[in-house]
C-alpha atoms as a PDB file:
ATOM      1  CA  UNK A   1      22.527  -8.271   4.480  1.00  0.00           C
ATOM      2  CA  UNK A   2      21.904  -4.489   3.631  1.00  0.00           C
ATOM      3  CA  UNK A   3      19.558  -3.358   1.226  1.00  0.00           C
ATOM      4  CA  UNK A   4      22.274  -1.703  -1.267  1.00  0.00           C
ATOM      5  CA  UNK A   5      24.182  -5.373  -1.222  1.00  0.00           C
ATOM      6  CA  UNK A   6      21.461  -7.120  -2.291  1.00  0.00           C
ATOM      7  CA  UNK A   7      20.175  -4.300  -5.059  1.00  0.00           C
ATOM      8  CA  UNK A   8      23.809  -5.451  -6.109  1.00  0.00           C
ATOM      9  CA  UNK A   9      23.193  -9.001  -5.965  1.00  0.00           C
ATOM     10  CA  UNK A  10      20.209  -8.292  -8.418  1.00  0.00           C
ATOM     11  CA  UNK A  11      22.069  -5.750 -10.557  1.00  0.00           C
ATOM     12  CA  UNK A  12      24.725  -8.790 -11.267  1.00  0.00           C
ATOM     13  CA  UNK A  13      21.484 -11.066 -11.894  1.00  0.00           C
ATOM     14  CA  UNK A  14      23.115 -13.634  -9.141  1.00  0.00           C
ATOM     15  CA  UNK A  15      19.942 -15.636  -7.671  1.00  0.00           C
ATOM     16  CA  UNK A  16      20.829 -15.606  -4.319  1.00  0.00           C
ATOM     17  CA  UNK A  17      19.596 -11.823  -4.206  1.00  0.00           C
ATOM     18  CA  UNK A  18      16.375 -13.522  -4.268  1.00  0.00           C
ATOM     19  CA  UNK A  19      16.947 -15.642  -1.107  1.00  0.00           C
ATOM     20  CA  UNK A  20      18.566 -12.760   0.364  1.00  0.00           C
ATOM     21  CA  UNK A  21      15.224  -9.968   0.031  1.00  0.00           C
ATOM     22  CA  UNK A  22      12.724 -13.132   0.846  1.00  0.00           C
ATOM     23  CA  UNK A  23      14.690 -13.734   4.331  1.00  0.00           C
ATOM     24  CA  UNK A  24      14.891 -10.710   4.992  1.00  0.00           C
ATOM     25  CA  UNK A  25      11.577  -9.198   3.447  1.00  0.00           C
ATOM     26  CA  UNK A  26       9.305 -12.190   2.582  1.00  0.00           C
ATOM     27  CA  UNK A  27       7.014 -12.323   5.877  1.00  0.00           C
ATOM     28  CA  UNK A  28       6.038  -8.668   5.430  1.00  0.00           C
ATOM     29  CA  UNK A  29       5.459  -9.006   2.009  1.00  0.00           C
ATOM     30  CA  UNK A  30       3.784 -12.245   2.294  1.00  0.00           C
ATOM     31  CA  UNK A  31       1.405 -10.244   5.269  1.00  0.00           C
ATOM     32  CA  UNK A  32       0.713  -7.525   3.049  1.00  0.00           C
ATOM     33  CA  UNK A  33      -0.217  -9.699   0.121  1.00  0.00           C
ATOM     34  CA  UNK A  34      -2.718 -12.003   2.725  1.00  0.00           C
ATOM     35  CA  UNK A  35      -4.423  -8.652   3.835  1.00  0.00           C
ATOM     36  CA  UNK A  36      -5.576  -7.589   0.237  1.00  0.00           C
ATOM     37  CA  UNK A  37      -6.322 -10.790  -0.640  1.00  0.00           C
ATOM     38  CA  UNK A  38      -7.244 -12.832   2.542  1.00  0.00           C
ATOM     39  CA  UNK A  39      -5.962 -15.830   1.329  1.00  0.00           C
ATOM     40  CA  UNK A  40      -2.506 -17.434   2.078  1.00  0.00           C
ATOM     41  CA  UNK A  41      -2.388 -19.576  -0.969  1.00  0.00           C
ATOM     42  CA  UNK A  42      -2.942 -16.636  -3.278  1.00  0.00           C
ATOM     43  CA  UNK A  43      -0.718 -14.236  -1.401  1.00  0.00           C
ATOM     44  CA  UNK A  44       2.123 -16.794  -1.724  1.00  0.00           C
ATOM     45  CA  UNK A  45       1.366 -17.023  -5.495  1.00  0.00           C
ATOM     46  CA  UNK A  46       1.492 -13.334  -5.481  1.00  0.00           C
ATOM     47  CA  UNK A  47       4.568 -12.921  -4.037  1.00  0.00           C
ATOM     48  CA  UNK A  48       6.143 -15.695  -5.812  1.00  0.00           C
ATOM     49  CA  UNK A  49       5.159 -13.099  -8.709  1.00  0.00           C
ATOM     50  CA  UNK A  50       6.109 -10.219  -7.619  1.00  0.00           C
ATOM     51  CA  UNK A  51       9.459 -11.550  -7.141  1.00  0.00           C
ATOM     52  CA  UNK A  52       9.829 -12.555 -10.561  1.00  0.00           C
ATOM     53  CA  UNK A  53       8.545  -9.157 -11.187  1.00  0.00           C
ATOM     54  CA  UNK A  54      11.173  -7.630  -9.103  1.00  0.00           C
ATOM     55  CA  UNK A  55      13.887  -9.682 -11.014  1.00  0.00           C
ATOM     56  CA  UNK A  56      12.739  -8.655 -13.876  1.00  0.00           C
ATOM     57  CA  UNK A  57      12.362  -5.209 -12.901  1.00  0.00           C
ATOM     58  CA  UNK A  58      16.117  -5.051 -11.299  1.00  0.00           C
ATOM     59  CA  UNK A  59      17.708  -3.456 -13.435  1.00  0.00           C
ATOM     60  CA  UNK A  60      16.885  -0.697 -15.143  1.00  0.00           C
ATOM     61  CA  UNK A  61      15.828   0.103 -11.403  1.00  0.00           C
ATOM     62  CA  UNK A  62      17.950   0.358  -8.340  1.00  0.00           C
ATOM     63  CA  UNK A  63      16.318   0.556  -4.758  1.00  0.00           C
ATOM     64  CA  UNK A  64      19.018   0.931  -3.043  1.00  0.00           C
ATOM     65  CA  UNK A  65      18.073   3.025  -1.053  1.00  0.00           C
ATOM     66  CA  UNK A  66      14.378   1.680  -0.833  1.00  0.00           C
ATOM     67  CA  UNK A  67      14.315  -1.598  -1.482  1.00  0.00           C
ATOM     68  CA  UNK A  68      10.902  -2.871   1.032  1.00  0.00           C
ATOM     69  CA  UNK A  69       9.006  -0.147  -0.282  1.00  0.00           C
ATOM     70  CA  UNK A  70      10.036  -1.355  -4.241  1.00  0.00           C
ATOM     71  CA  UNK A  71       8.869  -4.672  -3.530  1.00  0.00           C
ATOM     72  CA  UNK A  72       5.886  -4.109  -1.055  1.00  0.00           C
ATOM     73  CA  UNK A  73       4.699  -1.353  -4.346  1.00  0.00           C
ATOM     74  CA  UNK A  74       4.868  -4.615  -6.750  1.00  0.00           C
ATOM     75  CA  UNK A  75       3.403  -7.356  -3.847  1.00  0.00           C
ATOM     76  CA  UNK A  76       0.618  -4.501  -3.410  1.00  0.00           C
ATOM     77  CA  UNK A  77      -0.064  -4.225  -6.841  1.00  0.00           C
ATOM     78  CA  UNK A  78      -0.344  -7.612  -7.647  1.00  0.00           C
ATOM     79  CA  UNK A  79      -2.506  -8.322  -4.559  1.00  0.00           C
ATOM     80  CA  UNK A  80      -5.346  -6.109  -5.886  1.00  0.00           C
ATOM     81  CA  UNK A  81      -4.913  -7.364  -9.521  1.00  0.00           C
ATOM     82  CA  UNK A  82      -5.625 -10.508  -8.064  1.00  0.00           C
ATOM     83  CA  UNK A  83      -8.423  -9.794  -6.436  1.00  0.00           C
ATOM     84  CA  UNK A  84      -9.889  -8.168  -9.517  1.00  0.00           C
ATOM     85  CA  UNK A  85      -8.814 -11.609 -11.441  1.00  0.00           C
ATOM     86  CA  UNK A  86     -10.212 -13.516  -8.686  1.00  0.00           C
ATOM     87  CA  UNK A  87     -13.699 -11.876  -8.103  1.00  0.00           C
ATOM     88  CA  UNK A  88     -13.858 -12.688  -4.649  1.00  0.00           C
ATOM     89  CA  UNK A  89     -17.037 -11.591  -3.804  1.00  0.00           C
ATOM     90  CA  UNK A  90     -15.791 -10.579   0.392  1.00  0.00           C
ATOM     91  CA  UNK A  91     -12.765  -9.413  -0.260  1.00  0.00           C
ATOM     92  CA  UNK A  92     -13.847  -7.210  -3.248  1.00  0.00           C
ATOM     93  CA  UNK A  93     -16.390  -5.393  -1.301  1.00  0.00           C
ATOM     94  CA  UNK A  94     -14.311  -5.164   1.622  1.00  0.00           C
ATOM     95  CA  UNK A  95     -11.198  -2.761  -0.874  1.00  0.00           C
ATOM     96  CA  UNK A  96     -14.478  -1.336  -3.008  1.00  0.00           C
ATOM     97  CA  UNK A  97     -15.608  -0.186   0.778  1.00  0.00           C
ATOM     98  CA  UNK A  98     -12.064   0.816   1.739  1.00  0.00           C
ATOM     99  CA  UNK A  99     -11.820   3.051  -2.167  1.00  0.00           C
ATOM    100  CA  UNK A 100     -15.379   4.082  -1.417  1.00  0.00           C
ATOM    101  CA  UNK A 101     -14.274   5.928   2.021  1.00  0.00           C
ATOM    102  CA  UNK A 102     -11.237   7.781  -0.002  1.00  0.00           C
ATOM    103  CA  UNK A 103     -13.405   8.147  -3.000  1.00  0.00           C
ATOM    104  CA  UNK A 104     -15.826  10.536  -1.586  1.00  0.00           C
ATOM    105  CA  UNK A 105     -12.861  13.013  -1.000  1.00  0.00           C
ATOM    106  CA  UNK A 106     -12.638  13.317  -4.789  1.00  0.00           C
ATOM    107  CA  UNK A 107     -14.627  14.087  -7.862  1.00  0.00           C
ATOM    108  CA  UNK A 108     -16.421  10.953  -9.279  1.00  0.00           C
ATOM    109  CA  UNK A 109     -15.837  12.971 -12.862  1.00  0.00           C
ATOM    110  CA  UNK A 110     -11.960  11.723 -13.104  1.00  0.00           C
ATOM    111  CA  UNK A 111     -10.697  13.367 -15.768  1.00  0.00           C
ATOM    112  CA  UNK A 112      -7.786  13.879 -17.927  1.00  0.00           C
ATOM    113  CA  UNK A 113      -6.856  16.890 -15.594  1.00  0.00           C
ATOM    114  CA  UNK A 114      -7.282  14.861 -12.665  1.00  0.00           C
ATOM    115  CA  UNK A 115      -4.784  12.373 -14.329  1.00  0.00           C
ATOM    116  CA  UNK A 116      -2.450  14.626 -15.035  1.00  0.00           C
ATOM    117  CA  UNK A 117      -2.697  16.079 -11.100  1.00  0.00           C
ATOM    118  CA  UNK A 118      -1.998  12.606  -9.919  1.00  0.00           C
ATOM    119  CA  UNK A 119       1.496  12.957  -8.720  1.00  0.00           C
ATOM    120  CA  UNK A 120       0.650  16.019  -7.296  1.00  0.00           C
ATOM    121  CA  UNK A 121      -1.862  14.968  -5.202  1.00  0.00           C
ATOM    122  CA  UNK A 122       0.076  12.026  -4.057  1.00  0.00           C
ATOM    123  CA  UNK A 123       2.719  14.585  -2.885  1.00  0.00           C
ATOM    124  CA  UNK A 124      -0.098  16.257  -0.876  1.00  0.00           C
ATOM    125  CA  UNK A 125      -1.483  12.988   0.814  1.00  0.00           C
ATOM    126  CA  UNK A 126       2.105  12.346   1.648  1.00  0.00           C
ATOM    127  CA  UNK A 127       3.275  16.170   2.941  1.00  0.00           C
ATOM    128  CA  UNK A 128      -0.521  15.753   5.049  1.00  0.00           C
ATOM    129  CA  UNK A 129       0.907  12.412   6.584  1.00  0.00           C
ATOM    130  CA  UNK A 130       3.764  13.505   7.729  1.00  0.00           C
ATOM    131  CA  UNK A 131       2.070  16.439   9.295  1.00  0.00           C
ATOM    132  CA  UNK A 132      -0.139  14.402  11.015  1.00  0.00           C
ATOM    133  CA  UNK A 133       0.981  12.189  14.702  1.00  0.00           C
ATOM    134  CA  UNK A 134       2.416   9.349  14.344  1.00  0.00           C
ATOM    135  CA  UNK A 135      -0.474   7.254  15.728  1.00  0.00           C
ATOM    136  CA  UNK A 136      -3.172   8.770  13.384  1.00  0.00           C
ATOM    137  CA  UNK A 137      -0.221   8.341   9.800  1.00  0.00           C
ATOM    138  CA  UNK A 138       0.383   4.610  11.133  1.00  0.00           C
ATOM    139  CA  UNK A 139      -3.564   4.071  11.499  1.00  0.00           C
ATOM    140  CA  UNK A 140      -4.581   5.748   8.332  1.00  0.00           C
ATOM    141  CA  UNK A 141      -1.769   3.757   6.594  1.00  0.00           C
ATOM    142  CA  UNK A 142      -2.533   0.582   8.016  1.00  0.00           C
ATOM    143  CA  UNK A 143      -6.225   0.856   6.668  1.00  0.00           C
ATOM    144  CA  UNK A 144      -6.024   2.262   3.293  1.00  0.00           C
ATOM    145  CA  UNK A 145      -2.576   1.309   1.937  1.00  0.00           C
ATOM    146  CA  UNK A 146      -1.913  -2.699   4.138  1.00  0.00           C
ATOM    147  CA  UNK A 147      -6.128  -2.577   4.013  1.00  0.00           C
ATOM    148  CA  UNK A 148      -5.955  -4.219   7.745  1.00  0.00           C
ATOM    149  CA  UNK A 149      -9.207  -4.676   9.120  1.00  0.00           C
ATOM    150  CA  UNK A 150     -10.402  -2.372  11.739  1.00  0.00           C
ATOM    151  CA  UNK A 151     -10.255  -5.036  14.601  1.00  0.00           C
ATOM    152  CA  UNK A 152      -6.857  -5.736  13.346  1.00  0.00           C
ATOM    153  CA  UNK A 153      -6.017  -2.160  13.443  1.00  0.00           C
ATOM    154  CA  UNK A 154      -7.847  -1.931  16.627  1.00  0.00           C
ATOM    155  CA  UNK A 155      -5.321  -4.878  18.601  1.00  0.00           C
ATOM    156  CA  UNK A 156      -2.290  -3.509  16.895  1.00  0.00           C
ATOM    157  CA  UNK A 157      -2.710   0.003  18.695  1.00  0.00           C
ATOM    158  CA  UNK A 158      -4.681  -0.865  21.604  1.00  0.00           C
ATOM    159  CA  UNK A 159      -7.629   0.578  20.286  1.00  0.00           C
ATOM    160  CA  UNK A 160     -11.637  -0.450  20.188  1.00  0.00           C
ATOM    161  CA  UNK A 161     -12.541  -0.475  16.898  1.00  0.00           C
ATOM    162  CA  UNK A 162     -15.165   2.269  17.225  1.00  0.00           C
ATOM    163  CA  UNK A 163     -12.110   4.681  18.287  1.00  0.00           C
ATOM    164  CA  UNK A 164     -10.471   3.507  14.800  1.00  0.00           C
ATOM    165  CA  UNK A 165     -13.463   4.421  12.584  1.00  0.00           C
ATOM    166  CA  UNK A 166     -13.491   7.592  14.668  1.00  0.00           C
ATOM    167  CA  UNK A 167      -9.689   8.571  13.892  1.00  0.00           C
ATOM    168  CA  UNK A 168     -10.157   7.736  10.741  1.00  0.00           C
ATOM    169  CA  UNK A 169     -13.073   9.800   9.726  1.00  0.00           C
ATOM    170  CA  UNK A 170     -11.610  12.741  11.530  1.00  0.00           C
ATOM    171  CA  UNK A 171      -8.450  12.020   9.338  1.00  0.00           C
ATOM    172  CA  UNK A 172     -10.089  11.811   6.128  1.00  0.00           C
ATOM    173  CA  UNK A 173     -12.068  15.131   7.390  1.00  0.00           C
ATOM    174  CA  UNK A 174      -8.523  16.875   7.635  1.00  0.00           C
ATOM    175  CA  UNK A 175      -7.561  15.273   4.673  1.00  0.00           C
ATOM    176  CA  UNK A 176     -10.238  16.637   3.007  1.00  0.00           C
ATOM    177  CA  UNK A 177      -9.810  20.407   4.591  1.00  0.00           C
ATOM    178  CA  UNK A 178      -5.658  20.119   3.028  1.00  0.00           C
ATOM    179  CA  UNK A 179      -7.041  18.910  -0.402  1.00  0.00           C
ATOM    180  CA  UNK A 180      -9.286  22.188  -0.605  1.00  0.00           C
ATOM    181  CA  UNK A 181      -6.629  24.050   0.530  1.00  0.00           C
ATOM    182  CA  UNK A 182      -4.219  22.808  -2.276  1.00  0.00           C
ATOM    183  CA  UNK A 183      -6.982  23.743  -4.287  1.00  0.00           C
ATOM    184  CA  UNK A 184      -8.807  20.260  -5.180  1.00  0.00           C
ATOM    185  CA  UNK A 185     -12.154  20.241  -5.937  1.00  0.00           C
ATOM    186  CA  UNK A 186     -14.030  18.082  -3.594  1.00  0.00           C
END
């Protein structure tokens, strides 16, 4: 079933819009959720969540149009939540490691400017992306939005994982060189 069908499912508050996103959308979410969190019994709690989230957040929203990127934003969400709820000790250094890397392209002095700039800079990160080859966007997004493990990254492209750490620190270099550019202070 298409995406816009089962927006309309929700929108008419019919349940089987539910069984319709989880068969077609569950495993990734469910993936995404055991990546954060590392743990299949609290990803499956998660995304038993976010789905009530979803539900409840269907209307005033309607994904149409981007329905897998609606829910993975909620699944995500709720993932590191947990893991903040959770204190697991592993899996909490692992993300503070994985914020840490980003972290150091940005001034530890967030302030209400910075706050404001938010969207902005989002729109940059995502213009930079899309600028970038495929291989490097789908490795950078694998590691800092899905939080995959370098080896993991490493099998999915073919890779060894010291070429992944190298990729990625030349990506967060260029990153870094387009935020200047925009005019961020680094």
């Amino acid at each position: 079933m298409d995406d816009a069908r089962i927006v309309d499912l929700f929108l008419a508050r019919d349940e089987s819009a539910l069984a319709y996103a989880g068969e077609k959308y569950g495993k990734r979410l469910l993936a995404l959720a055991r990546g954060i969190l590392g743990d299949e019994g609290a990803a499956e709690e998660c995304v038993n969540d976010a789905w009530l989230e979803a539900w409840n957040r269907i209307p005033p929203h309607e994904p149409r149009d981007y329905l897998f990127p609606f829910l993975a934003k909620i699944v995500r969400a709720r993932a590191l939540n947990c893991v903040k709820a959770l204190s697991a000790e592993k899996r909490s250094a692992e993300l503070v490691a994985l914020t840490d890397e980003l972290a150091e392209l940005l001034r530890s002095d967030q302030d209400t400017e910075a706050v404001v700039e938010a969207r902005a800079l989002s729109e940059t990160v995502s213009c930079w992306l899309w600028s970038v080859s495929e291989e490097k966007r789908q490795v950078f997004v694998r590691r800092y939005w899905y939080a995959e493990p370098l080896r993991q990254i490493a099998a999915r492209f073919g890779m060894s994982e010291a070429k992944v750490k190298s990729l990625l620190l030349r990506a967060r270099r260029e990153l870094a060189k387009q935020l200047t550019k925009e005019g961020y202070d680094l």
